[in-house]
N, C-alpha and C. Protein backbone atom coordinates (compact mmCIF):
# COMPACT_ATOMS: atom_id res chain seq x y z
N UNK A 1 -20.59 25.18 57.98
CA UNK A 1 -19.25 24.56 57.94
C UNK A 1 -19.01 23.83 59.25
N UNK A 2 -18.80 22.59 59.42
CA UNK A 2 -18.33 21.77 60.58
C UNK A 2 -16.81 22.02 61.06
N UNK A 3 -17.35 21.71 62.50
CA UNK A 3 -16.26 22.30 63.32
C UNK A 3 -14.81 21.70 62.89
N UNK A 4 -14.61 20.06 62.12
CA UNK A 4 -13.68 19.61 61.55
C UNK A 4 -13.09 20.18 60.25
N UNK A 5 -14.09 20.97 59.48
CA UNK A 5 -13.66 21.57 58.56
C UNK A 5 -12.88 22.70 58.91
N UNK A 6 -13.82 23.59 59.82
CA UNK A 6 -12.57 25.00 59.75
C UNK A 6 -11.77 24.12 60.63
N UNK A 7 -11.45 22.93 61.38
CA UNK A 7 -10.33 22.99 62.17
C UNK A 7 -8.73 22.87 60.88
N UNK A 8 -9.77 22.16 59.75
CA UNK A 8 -8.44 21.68 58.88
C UNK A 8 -7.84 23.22 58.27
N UNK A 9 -9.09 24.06 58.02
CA UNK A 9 -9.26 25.11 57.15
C UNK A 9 -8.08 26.25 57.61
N UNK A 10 -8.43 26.37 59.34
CA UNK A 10 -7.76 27.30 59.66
C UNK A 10 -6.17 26.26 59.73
N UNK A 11 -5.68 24.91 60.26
CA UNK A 11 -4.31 24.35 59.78
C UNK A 11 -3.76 24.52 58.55
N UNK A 12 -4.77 24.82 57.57
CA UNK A 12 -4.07 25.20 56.14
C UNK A 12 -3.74 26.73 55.83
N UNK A 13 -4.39 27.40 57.06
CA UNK A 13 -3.73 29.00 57.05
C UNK A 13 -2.47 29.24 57.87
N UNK A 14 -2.65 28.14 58.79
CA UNK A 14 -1.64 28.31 59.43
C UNK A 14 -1.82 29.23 60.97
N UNK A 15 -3.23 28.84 60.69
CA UNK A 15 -3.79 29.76 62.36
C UNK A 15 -4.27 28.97 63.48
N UNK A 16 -4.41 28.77 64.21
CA UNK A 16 -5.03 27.91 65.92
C UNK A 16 -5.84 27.18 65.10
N UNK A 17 -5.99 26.58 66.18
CA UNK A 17 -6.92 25.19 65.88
C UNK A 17 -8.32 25.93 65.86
N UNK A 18 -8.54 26.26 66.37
CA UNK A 18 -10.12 27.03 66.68
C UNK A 18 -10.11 27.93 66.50
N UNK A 19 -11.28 27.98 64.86
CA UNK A 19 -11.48 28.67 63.98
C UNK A 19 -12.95 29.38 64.47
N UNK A 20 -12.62 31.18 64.43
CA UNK A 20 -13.85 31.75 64.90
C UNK A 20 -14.22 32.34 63.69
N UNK A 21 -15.35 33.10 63.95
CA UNK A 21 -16.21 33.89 62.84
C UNK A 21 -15.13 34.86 62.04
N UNK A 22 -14.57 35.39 63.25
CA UNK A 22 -13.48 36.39 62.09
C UNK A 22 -12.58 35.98 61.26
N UNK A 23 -12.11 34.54 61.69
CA UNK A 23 -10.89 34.22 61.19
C UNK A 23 -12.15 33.11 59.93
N UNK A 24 -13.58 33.33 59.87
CA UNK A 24 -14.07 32.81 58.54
C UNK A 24 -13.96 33.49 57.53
N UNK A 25 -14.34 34.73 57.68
CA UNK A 25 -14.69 35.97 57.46
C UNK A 25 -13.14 35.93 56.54
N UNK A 26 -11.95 36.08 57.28
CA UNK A 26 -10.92 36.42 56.54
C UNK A 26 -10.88 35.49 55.76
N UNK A 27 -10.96 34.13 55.93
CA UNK A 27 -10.69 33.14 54.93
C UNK A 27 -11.22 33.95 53.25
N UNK A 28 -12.01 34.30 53.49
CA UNK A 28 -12.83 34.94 52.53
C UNK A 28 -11.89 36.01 51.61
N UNK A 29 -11.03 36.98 52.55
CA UNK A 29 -10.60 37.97 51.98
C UNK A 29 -8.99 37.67 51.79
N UNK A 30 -8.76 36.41 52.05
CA UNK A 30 -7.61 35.93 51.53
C UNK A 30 -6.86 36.14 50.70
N UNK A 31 -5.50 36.71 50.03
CA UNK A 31 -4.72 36.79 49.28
C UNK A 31 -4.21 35.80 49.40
N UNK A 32 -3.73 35.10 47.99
CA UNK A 32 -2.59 34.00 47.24
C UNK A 32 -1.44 34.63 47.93
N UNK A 33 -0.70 33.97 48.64
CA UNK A 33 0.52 33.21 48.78
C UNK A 33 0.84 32.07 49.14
N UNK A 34 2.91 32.11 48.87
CA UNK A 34 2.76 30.64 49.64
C UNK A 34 2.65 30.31 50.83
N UNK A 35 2.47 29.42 50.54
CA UNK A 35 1.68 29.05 52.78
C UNK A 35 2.90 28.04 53.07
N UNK A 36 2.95 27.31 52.47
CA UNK A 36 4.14 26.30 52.66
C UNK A 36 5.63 26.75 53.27
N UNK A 37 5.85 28.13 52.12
CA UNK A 37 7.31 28.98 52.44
C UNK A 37 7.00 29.59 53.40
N UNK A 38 6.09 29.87 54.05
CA UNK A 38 5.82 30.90 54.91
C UNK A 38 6.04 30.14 56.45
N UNK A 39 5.29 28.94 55.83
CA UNK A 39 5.51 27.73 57.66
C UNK A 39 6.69 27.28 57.54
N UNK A 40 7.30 26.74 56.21
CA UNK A 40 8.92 26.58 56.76
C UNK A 40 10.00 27.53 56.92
N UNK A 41 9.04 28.66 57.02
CA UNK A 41 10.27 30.03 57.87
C UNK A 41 10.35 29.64 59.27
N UNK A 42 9.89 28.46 59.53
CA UNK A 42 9.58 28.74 61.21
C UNK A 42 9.32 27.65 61.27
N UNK A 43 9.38 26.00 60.61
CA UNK A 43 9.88 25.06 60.68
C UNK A 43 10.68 24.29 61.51
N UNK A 44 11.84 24.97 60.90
CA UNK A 44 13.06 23.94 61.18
C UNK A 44 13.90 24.20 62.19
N UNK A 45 13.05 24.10 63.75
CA UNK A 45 13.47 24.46 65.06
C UNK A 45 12.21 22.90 65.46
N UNK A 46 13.25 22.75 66.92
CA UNK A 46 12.34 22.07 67.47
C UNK A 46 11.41 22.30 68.47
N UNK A 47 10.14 21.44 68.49
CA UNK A 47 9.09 21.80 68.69
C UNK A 47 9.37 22.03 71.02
N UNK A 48 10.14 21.34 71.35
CA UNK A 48 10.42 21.33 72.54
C UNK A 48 11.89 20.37 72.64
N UNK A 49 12.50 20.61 73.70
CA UNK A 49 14.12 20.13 73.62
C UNK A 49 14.48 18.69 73.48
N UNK A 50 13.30 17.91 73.62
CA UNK A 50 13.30 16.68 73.45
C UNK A 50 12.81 15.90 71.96
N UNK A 51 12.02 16.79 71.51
CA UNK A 51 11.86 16.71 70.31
C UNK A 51 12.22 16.12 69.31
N UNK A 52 12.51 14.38 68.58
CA UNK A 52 12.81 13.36 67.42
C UNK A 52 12.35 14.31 66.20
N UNK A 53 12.70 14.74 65.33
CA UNK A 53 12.53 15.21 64.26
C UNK A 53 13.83 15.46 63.22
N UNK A 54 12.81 14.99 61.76
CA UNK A 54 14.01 14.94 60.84
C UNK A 54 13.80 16.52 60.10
N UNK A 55 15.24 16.63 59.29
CA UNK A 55 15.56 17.78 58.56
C UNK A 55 16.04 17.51 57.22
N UNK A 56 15.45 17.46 55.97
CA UNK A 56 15.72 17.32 54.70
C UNK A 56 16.12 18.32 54.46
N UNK A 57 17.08 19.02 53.75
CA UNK A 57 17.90 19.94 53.20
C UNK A 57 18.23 19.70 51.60
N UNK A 58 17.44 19.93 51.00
CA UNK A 58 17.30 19.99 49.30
C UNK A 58 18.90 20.33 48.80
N UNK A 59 19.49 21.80 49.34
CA UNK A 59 20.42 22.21 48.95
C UNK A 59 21.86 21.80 49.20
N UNK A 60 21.69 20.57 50.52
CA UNK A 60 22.83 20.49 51.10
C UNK A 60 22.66 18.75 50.93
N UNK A 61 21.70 18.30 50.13
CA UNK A 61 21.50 16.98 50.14
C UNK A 61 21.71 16.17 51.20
N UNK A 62 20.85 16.65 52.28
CA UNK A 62 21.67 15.67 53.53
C UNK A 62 19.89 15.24 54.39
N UNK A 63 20.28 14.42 54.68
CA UNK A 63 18.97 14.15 55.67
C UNK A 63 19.38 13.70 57.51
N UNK A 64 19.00 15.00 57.60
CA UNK A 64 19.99 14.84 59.52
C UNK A 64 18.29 14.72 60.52
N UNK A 65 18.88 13.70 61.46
CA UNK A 65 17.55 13.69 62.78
C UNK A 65 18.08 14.29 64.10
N UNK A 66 17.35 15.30 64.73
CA UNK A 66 17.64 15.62 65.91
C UNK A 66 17.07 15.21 66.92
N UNK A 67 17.73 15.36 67.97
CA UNK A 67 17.26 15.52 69.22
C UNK A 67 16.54 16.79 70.01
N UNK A 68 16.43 17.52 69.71
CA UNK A 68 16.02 18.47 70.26
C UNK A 68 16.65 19.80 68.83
N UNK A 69 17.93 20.45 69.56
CA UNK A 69 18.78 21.03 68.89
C UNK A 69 19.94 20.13 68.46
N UNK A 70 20.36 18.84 69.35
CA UNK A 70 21.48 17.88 68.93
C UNK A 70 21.35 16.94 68.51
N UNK A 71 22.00 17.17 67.19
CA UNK A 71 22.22 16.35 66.10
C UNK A 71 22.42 14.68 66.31
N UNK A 72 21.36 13.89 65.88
CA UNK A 72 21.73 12.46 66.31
C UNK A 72 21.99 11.36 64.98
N UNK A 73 21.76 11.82 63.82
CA UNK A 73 22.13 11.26 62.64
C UNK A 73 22.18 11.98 61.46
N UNK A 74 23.39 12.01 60.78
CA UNK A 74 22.86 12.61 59.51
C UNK A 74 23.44 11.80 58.84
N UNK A 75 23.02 11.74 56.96
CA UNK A 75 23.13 11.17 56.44
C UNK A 75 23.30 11.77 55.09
N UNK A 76 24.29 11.50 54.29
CA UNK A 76 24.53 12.23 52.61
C UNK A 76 25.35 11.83 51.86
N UNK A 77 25.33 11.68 50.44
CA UNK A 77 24.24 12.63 50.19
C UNK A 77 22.87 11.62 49.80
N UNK A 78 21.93 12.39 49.70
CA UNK A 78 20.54 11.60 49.40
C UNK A 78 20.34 12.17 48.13
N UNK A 79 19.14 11.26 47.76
CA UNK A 79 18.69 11.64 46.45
C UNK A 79 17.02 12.32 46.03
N UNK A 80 16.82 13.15 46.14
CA UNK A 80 15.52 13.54 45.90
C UNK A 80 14.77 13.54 44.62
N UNK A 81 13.95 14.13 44.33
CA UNK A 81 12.92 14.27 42.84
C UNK A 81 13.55 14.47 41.82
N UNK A 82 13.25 13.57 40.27
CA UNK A 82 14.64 14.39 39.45
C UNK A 82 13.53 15.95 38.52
N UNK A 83 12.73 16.00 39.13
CA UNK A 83 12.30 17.71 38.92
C UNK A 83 12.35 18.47 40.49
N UNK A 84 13.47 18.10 41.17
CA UNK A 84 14.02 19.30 41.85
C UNK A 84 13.02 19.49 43.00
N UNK A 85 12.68 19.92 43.79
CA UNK A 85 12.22 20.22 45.13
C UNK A 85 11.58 21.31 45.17
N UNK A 86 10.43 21.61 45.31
CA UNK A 86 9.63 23.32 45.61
C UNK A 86 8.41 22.62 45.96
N UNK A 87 7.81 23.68 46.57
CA UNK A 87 6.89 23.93 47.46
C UNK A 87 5.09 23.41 46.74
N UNK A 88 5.33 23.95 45.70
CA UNK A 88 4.05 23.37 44.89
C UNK A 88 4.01 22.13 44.12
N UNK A 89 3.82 20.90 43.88
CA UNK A 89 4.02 19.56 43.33
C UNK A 89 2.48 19.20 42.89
N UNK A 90 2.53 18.71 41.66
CA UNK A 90 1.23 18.21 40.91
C UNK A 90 2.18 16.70 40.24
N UNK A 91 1.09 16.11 40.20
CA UNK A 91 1.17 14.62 39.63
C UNK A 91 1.52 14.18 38.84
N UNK A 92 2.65 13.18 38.96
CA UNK A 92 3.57 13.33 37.44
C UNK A 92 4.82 13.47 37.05
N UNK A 93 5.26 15.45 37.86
CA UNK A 93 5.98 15.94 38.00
C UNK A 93 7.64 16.08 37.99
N UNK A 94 7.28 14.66 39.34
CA UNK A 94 8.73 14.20 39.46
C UNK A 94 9.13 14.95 40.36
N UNK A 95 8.69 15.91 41.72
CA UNK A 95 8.80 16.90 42.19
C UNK A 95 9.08 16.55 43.55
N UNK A 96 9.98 16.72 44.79
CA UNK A 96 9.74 16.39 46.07
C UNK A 96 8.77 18.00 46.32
N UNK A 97 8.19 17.61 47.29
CA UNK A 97 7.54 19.01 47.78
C UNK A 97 8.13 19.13 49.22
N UNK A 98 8.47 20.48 49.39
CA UNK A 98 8.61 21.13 50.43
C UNK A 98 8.10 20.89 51.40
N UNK A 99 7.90 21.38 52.92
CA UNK A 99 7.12 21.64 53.96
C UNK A 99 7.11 20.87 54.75
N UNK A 100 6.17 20.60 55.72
CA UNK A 100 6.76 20.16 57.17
C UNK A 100 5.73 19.36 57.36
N UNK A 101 5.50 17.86 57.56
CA UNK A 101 5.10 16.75 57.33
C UNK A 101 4.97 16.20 58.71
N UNK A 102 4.31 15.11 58.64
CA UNK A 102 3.98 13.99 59.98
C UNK A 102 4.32 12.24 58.94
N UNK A 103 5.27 11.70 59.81
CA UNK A 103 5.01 10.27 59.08
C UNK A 103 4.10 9.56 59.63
N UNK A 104 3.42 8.68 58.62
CA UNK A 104 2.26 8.15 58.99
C UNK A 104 1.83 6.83 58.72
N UNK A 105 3.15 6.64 58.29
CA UNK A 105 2.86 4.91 57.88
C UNK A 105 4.11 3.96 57.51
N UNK A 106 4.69 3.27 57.63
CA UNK A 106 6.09 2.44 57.29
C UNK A 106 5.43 0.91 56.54
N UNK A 107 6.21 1.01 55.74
CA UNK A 107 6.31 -0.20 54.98
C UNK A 107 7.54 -1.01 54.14
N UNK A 108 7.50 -2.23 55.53
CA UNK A 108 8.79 -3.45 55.31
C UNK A 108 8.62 -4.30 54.35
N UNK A 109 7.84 -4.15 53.72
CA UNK A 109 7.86 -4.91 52.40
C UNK A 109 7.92 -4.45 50.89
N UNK A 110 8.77 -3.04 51.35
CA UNK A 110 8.44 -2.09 49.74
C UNK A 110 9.70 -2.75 48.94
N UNK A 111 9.59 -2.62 48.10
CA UNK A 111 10.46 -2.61 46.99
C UNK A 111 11.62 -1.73 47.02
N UNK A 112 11.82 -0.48 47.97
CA UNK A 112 12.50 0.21 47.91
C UNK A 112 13.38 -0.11 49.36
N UNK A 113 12.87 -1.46 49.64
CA UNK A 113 13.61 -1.74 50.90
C UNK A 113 12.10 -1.54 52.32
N UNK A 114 12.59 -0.69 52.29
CA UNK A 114 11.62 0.25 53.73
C UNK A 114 11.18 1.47 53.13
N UNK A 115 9.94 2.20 53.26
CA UNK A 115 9.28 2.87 52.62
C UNK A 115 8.70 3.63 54.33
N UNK A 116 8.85 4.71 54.41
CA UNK A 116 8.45 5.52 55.17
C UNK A 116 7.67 6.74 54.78
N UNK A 117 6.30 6.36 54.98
CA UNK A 117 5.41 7.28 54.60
C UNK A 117 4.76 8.77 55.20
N UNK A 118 4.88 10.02 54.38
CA UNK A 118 4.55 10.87 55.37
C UNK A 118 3.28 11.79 54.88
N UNK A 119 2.85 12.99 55.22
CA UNK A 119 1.34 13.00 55.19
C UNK A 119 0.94 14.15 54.40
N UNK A 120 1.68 14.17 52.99
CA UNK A 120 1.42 15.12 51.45
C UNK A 120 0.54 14.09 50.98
N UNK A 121 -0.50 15.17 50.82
CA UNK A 121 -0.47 16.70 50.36
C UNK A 121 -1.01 17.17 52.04
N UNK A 122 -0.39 18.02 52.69
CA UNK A 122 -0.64 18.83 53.73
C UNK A 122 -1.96 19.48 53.61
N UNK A 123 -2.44 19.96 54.28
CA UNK A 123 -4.02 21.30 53.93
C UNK A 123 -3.55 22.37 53.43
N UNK A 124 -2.10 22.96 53.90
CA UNK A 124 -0.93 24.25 53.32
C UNK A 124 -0.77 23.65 51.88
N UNK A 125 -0.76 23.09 51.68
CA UNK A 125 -0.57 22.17 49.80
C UNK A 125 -1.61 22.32 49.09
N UNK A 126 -2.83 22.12 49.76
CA UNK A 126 -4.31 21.94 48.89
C UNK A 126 -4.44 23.51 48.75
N UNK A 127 -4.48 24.71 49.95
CA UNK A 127 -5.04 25.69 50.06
C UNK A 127 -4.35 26.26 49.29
N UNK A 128 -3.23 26.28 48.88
CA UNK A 128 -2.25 26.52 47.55
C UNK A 128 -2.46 26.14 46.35
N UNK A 129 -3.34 24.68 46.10
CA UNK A 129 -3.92 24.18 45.06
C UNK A 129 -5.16 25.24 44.48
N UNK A 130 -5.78 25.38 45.58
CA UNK A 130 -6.67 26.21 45.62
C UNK A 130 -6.86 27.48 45.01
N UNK A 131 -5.90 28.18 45.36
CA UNK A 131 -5.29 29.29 45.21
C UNK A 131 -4.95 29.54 43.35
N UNK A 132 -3.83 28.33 43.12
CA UNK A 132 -3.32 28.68 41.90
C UNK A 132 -4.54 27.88 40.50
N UNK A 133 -5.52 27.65 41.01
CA UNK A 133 -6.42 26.98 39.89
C UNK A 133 -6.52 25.55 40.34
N UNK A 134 -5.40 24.72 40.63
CA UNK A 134 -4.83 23.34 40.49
C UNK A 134 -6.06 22.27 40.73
N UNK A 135 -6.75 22.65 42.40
CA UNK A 135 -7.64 22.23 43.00
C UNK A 135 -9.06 23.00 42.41
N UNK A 136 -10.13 22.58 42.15
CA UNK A 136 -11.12 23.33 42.07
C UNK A 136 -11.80 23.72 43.47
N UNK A 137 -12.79 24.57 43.44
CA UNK A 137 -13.55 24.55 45.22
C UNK A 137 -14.29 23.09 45.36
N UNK A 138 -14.70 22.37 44.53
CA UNK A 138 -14.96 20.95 44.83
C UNK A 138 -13.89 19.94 45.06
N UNK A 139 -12.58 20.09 44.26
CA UNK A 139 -11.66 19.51 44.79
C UNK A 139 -11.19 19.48 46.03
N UNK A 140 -11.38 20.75 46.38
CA UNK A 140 -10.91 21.07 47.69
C UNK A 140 -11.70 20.91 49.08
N UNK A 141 -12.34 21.12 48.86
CA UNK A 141 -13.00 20.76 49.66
C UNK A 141 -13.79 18.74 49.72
N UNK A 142 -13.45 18.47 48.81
CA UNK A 142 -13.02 16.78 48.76
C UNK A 142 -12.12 16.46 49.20
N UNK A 143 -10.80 17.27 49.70
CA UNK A 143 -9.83 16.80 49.79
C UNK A 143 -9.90 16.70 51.57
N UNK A 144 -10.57 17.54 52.09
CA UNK A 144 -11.13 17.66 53.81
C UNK A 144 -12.32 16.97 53.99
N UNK A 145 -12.65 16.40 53.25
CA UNK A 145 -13.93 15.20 53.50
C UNK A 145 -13.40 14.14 53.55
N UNK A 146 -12.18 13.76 53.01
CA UNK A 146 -11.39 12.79 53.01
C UNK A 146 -10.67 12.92 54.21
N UNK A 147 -9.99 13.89 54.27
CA UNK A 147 -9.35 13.87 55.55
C UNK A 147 -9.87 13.92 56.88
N UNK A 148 -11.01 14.06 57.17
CA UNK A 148 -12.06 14.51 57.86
C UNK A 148 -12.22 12.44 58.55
N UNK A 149 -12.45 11.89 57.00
CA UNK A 149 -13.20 10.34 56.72
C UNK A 149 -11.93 9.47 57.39
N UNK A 150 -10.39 9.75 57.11
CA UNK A 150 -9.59 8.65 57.31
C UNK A 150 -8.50 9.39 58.07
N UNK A 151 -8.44 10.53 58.71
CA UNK A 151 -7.38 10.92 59.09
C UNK A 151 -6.02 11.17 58.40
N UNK A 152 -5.92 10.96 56.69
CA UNK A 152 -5.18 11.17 56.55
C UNK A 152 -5.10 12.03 54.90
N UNK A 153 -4.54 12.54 53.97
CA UNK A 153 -4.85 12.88 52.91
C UNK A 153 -5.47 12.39 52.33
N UNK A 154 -5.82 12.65 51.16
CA UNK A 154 -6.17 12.00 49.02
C UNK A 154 -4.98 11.27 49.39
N UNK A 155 -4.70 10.47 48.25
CA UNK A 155 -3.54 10.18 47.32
C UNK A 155 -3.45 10.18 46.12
N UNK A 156 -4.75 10.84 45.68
CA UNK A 156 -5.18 10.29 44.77
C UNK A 156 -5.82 11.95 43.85
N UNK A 157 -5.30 12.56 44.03
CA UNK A 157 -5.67 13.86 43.65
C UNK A 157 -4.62 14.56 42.29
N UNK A 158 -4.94 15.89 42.17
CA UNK A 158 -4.16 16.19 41.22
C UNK A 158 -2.52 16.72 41.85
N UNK A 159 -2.37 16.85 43.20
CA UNK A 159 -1.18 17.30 43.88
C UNK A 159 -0.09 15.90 43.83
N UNK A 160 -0.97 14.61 43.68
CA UNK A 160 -0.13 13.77 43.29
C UNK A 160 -0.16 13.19 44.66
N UNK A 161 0.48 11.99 45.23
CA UNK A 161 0.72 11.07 46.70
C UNK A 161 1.88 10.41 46.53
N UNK A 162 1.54 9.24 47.95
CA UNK A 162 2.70 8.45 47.55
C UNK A 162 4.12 8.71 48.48
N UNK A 163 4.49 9.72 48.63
CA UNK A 163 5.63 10.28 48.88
C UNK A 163 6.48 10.42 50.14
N UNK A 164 7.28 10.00 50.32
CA UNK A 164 7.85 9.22 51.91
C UNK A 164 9.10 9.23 51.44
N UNK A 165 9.94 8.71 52.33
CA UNK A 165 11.53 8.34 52.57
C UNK A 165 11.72 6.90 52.40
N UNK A 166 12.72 6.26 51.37
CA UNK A 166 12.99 4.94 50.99
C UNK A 166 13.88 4.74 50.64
N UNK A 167 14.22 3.54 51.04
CA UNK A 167 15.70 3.56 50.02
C UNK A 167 16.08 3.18 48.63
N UNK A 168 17.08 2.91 48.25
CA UNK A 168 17.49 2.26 46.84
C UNK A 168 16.90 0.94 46.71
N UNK A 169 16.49 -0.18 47.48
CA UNK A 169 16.14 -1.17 46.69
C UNK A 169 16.99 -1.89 46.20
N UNK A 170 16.89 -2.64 45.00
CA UNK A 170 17.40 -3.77 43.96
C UNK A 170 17.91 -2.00 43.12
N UNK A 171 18.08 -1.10 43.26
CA UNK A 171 18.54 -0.38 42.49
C UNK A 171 20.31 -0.02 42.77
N UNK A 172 20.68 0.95 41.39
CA UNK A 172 22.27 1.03 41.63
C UNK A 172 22.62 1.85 42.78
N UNK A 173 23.65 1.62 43.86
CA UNK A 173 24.28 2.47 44.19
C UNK A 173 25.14 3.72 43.82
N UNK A 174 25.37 3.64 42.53
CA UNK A 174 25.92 4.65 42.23
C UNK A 174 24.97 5.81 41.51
N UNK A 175 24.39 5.47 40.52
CA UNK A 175 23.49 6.61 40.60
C UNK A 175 22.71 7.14 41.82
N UNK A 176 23.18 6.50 42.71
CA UNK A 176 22.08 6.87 43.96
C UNK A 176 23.42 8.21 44.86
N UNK A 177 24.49 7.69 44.84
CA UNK A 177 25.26 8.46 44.87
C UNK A 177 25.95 9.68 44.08
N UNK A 178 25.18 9.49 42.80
CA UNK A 178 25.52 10.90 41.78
C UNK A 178 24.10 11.90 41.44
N UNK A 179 22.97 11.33 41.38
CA UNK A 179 21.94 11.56 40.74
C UNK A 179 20.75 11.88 41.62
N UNK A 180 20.11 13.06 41.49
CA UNK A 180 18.52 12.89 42.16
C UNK A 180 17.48 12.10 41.00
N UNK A 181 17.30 11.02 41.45
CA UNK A 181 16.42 10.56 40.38
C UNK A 181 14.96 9.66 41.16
N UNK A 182 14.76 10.17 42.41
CA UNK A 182 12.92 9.59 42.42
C UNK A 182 12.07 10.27 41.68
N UNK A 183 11.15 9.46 41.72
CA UNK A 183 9.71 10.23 41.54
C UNK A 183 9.20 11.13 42.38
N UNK A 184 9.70 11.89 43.79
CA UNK A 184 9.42 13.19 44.63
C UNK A 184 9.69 12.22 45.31
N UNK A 185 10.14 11.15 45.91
CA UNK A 185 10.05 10.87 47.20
C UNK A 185 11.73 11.02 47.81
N UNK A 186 12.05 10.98 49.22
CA UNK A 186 13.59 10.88 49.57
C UNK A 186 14.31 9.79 49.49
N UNK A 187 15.14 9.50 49.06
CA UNK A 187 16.13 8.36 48.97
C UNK A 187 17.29 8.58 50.03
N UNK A 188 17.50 7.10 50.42
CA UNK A 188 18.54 7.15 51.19
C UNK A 188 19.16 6.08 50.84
N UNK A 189 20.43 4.85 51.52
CA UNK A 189 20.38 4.05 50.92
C UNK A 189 20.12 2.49 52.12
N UNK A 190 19.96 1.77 51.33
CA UNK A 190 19.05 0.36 52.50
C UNK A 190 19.45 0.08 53.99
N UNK A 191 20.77 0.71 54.06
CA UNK A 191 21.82 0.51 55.15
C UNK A 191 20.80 2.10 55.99
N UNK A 192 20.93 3.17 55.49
CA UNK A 192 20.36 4.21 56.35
C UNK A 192 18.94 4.05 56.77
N UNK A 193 18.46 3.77 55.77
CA UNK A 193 16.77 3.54 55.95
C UNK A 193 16.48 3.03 56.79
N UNK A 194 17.17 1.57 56.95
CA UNK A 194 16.84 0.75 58.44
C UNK A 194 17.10 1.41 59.56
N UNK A 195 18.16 2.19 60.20
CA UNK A 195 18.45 3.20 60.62
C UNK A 195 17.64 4.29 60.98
N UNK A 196 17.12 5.06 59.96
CA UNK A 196 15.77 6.12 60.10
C UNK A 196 14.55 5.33 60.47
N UNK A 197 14.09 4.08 59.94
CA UNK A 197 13.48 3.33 60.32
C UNK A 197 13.25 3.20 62.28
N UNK A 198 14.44 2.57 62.46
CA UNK A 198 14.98 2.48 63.74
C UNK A 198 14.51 3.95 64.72
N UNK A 199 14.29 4.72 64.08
CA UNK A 199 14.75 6.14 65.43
C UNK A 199 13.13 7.10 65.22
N UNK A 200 13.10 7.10 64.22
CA UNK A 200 11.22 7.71 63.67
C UNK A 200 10.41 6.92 63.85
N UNK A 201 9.34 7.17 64.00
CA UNK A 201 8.16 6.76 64.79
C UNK A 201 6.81 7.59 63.72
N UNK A 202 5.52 6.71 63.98
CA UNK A 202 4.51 7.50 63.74
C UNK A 202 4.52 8.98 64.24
N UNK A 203 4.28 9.74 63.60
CA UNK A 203 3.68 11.34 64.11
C UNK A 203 5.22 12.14 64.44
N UNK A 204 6.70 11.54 63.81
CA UNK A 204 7.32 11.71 64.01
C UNK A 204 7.65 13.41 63.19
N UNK A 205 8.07 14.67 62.88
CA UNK A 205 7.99 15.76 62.24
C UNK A 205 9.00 15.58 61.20
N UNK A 206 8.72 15.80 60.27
CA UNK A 206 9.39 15.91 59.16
C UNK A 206 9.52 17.08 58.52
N UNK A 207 10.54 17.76 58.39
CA UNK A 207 10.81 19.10 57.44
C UNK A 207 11.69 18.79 56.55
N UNK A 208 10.98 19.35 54.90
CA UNK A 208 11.79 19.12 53.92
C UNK A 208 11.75 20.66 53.25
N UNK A 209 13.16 21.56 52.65
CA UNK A 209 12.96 22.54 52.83
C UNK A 209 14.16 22.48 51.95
């Protein structure tokens, strides 16, 4: 196993970067859970007091960016997946997924206005794929050869891609104001986006929870 593999292997357990014999060994004796619920117990704090990071809140429909601990934008309500928000998402679905993200790509020419891309399916996503059937052990381990190859996920897998922060577009404002209706991704509306646009950055943290 290459040293890039357990580095992803042990990020999808949720352990140090540097993966030793024991912590292979356990990989092995692993019990199914979620990994996702388990890292956003311990999420949605910031990483140091200076810290740019956003906070998606499924339940409270709001999408707020901090500064550290102080609050520097929020925004609501937004519109998320119209199959609802959880932690496990397969292709199709209609699902936002949970968990705590890196953005990794922006795009001013989307259709949805501004398209802010972030970095699902996580290795906590696949090793969960893994887990429940979803991924096979060839899937999965395709999915860290890839990431290994481009630095960044599949998109193209059975967990589904794609999935970022955008706004409404040529679409209605008012269903955007009554309705969760993306395909898993966050909605905001063209006026905020430019805005989030404005203040996030590559490698910026994203928790959706």
């Amino acid at each position: 196993m290459s040293v890039n593999r357990r580095r992803f292997l042990a990020l999808a357990l949720g352990w140090p970067a540097v993966a030793s014999a024991t912590a292979t060994s356990a990989v092995n004796d692993y019990e199914p859970t979620d990994l996702v619920e388990t890292l956003l117990s311990r999420a949605a704090v910031p990483r140091h007091s200076s810290e740019l990071w956003v906070l998606i809140d499924d339940k409270e429909a709001t999408l707020t960016i901090f500064r550290g601990n102080a609050l520097v934008e929020r925004f609501a309500p937004i519109s998320l997946g119209r199959g609802g928000a959880k932690t496990q998402r397969i292709r199709g679905d209609n699902v936002t997924p949970l968990g705590e993200f890196r953005v990794n790509r922006f795009n001013f020419e989307s259709q949805w206005h501004i398209f802010i891309g972030i970095d699902y399916p996580t290795p906590p996503h696949a090793r969960m794929a893994l887990e429940k059937g979803i991924y096979s052990q060839t899937d999965y381990e395709a999915y860290f050869d890839h990431y290994r190859r481009y630095g960044s996920p599949p998109q193209n897998t059975a967990l589904g891609g794609a999935i970022g922060i955008h706004g409404v577009g040529g679409g209605d404002p008012e269903i955007h104001g009554s309705f969760h209706w993306t395909q898993g991704c966050v909605a905001v509306t063209n006026e905020q986006i430019a805005r989030v646009a404005e203040l996030v950055d590559v490698g910026t943290r994203v928790v959706i929870r």
